[in-house]
PDB file of N, CA and C in Angstrom:
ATOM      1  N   UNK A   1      -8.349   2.943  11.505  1.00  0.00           N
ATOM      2  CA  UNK A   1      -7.560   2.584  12.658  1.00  0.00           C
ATOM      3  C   UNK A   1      -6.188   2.104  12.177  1.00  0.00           C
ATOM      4  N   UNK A   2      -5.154   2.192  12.930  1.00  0.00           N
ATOM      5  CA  UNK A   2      -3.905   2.265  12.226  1.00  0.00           C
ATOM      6  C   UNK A   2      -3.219   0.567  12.928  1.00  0.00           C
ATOM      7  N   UNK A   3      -2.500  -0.085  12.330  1.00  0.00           N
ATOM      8  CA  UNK A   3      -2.357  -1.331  12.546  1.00  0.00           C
ATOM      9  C   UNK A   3      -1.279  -1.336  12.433  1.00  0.00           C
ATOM     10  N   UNK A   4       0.092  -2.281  13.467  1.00  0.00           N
ATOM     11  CA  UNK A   4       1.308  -1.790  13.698  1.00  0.00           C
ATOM     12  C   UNK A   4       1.805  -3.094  12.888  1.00  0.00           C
ATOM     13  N   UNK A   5       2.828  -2.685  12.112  1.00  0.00           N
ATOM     14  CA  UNK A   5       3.252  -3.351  11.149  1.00  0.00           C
ATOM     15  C   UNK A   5       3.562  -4.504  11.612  1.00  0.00           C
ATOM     16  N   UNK A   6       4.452  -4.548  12.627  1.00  0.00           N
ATOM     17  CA  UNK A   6       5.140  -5.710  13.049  1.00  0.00           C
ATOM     18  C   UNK A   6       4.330  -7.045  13.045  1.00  0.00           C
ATOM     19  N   UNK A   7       2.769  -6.935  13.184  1.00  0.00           N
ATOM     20  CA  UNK A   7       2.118  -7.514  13.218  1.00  0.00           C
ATOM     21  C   UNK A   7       2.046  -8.637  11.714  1.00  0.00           C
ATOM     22  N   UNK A   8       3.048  -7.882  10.877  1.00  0.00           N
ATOM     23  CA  UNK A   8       2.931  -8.819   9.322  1.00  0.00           C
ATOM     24  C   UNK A   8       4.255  -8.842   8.984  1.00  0.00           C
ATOM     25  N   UNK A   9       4.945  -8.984  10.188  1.00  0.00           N
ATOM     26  CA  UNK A   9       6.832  -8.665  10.217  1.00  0.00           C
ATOM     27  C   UNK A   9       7.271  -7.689   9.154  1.00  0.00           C
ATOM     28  N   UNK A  10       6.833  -6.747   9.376  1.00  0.00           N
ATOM     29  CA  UNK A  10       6.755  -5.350   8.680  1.00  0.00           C
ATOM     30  C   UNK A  10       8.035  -4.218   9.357  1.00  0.00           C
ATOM     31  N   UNK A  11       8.886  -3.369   9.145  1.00  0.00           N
ATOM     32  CA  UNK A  11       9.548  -2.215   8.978  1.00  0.00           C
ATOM     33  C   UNK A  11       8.566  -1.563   9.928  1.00  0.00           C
ATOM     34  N   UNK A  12       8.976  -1.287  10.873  1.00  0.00           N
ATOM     35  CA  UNK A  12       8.057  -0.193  11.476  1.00  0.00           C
ATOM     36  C   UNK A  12       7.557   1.719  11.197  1.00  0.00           C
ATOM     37  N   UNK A  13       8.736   1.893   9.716  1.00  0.00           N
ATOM     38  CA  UNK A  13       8.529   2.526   8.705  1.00  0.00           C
ATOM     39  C   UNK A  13       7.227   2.878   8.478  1.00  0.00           C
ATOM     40  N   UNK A  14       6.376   1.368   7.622  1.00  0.00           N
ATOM     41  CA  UNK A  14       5.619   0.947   7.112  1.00  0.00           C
ATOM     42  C   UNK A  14       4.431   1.515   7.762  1.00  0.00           C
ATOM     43  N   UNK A  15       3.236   2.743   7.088  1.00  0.00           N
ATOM     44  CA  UNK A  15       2.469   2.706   7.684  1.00  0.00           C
ATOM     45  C   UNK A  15       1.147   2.156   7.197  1.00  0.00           C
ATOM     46  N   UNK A  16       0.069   1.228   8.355  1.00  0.00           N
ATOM     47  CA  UNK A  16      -1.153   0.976   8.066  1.00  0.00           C
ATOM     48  C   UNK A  16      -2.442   1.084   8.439  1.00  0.00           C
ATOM     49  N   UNK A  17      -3.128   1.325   7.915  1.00  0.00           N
ATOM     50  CA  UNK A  17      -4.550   1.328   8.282  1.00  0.00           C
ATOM     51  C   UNK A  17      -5.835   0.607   7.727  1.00  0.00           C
ATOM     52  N   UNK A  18      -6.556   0.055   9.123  1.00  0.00           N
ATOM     53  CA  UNK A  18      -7.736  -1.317   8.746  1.00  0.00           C
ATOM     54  C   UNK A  18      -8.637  -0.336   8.193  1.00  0.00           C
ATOM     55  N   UNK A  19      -9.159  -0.357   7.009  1.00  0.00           N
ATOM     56  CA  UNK A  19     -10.513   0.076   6.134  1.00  0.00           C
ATOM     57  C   UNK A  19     -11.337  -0.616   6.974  1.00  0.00           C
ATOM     58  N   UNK A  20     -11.824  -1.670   6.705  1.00  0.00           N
ATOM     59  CA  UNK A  20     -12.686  -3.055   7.068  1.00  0.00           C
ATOM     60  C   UNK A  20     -11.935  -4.017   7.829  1.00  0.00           C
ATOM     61  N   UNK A  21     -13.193  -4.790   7.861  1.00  0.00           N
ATOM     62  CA  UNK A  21     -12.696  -6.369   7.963  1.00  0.00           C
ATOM     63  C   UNK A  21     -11.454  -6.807   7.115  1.00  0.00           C
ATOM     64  N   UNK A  22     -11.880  -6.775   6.463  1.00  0.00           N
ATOM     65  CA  UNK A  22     -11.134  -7.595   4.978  1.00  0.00           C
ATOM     66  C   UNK A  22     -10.174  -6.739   4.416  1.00  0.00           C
ATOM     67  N   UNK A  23     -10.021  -5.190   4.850  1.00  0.00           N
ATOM     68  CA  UNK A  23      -8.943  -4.263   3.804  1.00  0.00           C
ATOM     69  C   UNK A  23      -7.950  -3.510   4.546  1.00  0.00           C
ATOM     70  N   UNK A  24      -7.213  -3.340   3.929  1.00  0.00           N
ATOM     71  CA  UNK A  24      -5.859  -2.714   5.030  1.00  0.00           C
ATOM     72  C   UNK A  24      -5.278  -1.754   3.605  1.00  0.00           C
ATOM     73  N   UNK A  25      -5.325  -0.749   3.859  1.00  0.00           N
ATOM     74  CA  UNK A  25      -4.725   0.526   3.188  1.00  0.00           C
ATOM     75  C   UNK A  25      -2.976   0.362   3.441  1.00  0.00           C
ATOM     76  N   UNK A  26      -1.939   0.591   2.878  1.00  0.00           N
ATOM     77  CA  UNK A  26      -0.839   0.917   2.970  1.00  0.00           C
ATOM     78  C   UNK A  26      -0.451   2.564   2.675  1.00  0.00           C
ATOM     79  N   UNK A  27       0.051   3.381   3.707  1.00  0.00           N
ATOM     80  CA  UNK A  27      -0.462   4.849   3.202  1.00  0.00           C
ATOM     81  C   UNK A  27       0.746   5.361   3.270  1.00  0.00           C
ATOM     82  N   UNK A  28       0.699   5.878   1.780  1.00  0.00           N
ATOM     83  CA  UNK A  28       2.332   6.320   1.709  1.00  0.00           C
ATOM     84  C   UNK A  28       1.619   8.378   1.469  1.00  0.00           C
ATOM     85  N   UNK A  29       2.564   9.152   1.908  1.00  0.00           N
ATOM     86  CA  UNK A  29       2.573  10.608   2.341  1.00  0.00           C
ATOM     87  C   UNK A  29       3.773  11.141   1.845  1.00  0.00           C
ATOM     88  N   UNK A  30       3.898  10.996   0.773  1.00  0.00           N
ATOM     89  CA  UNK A  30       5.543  11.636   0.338  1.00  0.00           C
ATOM     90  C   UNK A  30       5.307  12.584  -0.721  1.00  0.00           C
ATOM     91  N   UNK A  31       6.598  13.592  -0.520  1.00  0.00           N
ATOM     92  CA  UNK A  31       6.239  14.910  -1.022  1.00  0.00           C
ATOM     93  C   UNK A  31       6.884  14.433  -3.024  1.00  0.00           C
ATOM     94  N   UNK A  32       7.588  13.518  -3.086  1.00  0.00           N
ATOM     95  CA  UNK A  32       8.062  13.232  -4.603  1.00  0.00           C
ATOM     96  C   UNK A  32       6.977  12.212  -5.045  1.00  0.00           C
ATOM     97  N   UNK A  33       7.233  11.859  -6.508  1.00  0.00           N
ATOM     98  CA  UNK A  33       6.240  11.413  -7.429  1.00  0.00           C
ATOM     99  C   UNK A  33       6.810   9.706  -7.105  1.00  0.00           C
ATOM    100  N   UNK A  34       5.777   9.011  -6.850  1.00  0.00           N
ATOM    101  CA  UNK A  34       6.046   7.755  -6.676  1.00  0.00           C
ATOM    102  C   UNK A  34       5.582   7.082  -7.937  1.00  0.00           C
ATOM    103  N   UNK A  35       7.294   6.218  -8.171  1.00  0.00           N
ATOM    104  CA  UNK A  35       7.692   5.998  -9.377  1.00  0.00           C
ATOM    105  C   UNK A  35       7.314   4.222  -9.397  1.00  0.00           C
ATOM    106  N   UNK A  36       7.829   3.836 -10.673  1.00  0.00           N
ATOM    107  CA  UNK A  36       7.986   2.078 -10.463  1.00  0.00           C
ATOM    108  C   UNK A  36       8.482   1.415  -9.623  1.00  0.00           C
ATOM    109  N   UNK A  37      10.487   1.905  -9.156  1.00  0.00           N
ATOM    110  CA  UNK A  37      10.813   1.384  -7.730  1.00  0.00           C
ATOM    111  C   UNK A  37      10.054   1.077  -6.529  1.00  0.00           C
ATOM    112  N   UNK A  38       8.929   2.867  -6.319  1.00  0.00           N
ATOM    113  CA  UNK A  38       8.647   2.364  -5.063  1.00  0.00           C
ATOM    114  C   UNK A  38       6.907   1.491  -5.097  1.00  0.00           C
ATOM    115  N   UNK A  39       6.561   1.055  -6.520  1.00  0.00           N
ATOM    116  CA  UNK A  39       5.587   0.243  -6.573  1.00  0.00           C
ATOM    117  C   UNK A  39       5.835  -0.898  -6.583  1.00  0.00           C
ATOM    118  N   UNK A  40       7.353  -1.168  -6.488  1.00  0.00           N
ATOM    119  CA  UNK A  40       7.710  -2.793  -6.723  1.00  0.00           C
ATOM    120  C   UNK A  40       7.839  -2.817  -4.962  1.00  0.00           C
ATOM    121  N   UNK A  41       8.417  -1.847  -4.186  1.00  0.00           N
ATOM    122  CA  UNK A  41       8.647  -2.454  -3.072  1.00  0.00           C
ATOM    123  C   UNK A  41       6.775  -2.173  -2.066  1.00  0.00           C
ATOM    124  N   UNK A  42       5.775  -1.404  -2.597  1.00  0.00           N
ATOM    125  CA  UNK A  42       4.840  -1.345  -2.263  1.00  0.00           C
ATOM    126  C   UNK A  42       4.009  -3.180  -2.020  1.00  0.00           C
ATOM    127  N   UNK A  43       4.142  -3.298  -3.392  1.00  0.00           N
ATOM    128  CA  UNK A  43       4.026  -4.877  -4.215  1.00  0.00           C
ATOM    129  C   UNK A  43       4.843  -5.976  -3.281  1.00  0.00           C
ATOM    130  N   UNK A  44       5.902  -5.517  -2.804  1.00  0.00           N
ATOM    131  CA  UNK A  44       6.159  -6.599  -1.818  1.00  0.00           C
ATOM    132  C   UNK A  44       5.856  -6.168  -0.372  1.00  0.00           C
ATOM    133  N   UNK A  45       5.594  -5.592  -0.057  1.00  0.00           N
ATOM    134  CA  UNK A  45       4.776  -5.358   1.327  1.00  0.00           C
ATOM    135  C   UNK A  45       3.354  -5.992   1.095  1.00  0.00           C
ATOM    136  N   UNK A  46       2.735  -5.551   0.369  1.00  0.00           N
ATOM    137  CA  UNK A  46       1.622  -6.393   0.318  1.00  0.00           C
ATOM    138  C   UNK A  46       1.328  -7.985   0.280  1.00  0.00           C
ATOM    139  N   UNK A  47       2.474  -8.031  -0.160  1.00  0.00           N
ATOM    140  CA  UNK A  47       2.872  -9.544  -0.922  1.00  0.00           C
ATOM    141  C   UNK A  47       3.244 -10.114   0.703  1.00  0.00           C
ATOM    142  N   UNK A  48       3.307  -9.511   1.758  1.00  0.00           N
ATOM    143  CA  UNK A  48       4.038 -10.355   3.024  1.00  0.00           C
ATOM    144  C   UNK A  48       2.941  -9.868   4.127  1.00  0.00           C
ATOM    145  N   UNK A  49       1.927  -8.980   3.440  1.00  0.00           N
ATOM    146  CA  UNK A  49       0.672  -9.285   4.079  1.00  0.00           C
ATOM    147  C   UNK A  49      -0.419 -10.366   3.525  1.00  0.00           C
ATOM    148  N   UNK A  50      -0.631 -10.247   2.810  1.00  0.00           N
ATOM    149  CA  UNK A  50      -0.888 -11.374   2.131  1.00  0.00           C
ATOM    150  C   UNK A  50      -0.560 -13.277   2.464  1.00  0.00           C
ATOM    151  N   UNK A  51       0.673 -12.868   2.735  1.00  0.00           N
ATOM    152  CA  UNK A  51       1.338 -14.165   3.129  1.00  0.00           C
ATOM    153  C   UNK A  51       0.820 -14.404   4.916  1.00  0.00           C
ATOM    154  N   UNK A  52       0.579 -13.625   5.307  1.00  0.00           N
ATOM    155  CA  UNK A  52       0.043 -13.796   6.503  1.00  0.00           C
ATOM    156  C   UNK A  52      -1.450 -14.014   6.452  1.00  0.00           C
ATOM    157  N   UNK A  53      -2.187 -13.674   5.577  1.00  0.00           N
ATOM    158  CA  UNK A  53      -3.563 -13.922   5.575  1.00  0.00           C
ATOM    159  C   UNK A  53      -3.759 -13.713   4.075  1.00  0.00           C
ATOM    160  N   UNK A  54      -4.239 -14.557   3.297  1.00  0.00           N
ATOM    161  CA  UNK A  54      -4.332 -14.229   1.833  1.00  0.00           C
ATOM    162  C   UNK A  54      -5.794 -13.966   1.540  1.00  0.00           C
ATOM    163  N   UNK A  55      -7.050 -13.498   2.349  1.00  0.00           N
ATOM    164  CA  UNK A  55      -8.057 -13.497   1.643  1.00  0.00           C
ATOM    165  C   UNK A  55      -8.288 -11.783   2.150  1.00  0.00           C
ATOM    166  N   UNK A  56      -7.255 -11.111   2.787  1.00  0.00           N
ATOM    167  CA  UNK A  56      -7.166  -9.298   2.805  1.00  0.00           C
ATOM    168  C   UNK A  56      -6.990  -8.919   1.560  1.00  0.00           C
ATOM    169  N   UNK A  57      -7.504  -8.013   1.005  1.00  0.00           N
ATOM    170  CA  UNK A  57      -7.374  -7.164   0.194  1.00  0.00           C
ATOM    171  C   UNK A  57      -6.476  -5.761   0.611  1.00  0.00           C
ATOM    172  N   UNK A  58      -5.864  -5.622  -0.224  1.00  0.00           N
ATOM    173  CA  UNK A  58      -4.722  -4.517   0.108  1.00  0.00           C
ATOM    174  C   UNK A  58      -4.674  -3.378  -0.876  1.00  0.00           C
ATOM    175  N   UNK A  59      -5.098  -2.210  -0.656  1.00  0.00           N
ATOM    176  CA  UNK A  59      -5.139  -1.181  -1.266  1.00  0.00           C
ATOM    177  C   UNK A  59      -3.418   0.223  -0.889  1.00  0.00           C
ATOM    178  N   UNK A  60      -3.375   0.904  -1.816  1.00  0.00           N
ATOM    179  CA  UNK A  60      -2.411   2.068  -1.204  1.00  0.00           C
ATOM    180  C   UNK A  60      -3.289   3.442  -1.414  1.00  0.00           C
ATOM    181  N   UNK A  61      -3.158   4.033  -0.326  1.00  0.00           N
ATOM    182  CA  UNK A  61      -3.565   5.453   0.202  1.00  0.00           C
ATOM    183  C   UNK A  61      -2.655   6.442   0.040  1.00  0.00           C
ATOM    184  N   UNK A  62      -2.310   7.061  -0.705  1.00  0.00           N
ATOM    185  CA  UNK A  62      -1.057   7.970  -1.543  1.00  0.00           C
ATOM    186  C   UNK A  62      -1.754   9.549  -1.505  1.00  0.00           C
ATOM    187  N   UNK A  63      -0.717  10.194  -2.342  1.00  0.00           N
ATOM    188  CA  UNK A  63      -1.283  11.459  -3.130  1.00  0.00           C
ATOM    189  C   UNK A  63      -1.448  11.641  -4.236  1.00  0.00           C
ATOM    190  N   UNK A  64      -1.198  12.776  -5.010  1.00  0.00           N
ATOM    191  CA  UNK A  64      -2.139  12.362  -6.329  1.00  0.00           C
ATOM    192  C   UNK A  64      -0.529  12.249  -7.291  1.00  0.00           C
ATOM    193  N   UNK A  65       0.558  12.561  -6.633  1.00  0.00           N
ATOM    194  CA  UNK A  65       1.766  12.247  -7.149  1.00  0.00           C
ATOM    195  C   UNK A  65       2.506  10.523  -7.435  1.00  0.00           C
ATOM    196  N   UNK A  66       1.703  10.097  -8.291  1.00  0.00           N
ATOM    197  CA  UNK A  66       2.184   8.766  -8.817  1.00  0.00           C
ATOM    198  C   UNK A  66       1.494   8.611 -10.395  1.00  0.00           C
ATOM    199  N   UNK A  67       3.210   7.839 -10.951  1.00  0.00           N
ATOM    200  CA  UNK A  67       2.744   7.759 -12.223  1.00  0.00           C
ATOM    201  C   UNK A  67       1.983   7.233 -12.666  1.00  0.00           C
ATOM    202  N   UNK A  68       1.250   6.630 -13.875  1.00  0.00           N
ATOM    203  CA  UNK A  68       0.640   5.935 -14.910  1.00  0.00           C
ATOM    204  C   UNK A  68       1.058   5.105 -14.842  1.00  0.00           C
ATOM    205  N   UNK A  69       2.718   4.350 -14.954  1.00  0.00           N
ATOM    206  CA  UNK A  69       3.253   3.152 -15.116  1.00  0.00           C
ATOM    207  C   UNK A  69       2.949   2.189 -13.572  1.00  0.00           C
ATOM    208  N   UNK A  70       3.077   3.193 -12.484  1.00  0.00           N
ATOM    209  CA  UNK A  70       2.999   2.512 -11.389  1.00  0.00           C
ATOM    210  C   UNK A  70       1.427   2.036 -10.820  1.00  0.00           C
ATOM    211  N   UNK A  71       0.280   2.939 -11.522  1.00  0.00           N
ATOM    212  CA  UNK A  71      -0.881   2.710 -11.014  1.00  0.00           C
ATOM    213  C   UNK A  71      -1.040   1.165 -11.536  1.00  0.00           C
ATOM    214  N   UNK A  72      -0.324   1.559 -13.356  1.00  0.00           N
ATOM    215  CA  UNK A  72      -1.090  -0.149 -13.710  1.00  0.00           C
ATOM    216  C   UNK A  72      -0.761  -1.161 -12.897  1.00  0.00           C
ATOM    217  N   UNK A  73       0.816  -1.078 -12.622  1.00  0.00           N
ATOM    218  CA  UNK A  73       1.816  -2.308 -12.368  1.00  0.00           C
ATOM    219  C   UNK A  73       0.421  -2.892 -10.796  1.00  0.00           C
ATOM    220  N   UNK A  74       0.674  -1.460  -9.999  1.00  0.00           N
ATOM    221  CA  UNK A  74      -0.238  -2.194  -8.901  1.00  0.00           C
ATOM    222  C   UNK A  74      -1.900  -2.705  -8.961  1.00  0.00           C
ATOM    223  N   UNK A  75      -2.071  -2.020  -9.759  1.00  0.00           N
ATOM    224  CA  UNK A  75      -3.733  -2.833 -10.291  1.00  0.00           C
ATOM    225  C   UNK A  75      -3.886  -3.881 -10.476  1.00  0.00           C
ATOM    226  N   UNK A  76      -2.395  -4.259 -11.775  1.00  0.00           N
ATOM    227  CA  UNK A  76      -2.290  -5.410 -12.398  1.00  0.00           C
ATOM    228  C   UNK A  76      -2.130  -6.903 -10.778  1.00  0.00           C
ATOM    229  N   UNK A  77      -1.236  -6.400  -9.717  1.00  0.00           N
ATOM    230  CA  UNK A  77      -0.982  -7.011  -8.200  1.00  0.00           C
ATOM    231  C   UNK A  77      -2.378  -6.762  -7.173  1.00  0.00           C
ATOM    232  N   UNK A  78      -3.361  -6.711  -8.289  1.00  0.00           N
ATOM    233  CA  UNK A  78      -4.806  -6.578  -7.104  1.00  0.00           C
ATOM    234  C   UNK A  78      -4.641  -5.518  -5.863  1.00  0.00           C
ATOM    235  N   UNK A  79      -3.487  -4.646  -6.174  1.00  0.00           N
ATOM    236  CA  UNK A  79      -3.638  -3.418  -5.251  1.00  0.00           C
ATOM    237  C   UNK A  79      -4.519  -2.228  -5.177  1.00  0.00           C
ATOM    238  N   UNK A  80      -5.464  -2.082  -5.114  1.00  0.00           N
ATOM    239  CA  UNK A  80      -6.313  -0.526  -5.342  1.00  0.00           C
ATOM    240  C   UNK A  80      -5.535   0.814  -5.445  1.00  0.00           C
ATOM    241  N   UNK A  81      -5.527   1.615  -5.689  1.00  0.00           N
ATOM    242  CA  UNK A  81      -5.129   2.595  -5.646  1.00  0.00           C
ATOM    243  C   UNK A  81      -6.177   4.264  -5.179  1.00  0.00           C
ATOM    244  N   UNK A  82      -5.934   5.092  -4.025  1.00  0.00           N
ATOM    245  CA  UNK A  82      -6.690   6.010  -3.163  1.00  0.00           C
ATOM    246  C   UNK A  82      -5.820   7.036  -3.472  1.00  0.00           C
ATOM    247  N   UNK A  83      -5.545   7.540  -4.931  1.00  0.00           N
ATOM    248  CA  UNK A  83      -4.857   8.982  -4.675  1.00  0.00           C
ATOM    249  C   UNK A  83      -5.390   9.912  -4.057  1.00  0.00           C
ATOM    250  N   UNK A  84      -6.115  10.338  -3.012  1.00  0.00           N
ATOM    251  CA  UNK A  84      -6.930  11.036  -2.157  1.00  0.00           C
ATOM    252  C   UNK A  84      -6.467  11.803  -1.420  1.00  0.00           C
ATOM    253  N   UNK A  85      -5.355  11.367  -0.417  1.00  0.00           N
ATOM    254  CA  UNK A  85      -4.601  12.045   0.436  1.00  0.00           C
ATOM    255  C   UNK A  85      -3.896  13.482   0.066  1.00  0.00           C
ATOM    256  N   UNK A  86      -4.357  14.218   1.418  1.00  0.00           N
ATOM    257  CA  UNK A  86      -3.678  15.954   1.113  1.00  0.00           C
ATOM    258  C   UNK A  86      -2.776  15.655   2.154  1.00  0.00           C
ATOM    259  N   UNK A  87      -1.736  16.291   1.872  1.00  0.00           N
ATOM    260  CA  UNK A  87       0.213  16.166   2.283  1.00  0.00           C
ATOM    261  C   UNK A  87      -0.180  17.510   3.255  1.00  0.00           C
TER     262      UNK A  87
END
């Protein structure tokens, strides 16, 4: 189910979806390779969901286009990572 950002004073950009109770996917759909930049600003979206409720777990729902450097960085920020998505 898809959850409207504003709700975590979010970019209405920003898209989300409730897994669970407890998990909220951030689902990015882009046709280029998502690099470190856009894991730092991933990392702060989460970071201002979080701040609204800190016991959600926050995963990203992507494609299989993201680097190595960016999976760790967000692992290392308790982000999951779902390269799953077909574009």
């Amino acid at each position: 189910m898809n959850i409207a950002p504003q709700t975590f004073d979010l970019s209405s950009r920003v898209k989300l979806e409730q897994l669970s109770s407890t998990e909220i996917s951030i689902v990015k759909k882009v046709k280029s390779r998502i690099i470190k930049k856009d894991a730092l600003k991933i990392i702060d979206i989460a970071n201002k969901i979080r701040s609204h409720n800190p016991e959600i777990k926050v995963s990203l729902s992507c494609t299989n286009n993201i680097c190595s450097k960016s999976v760790n960085l967000l692992e290392e920020n308790q982000i999951k990572v779902n390269s799953n998505l077909i574009y």
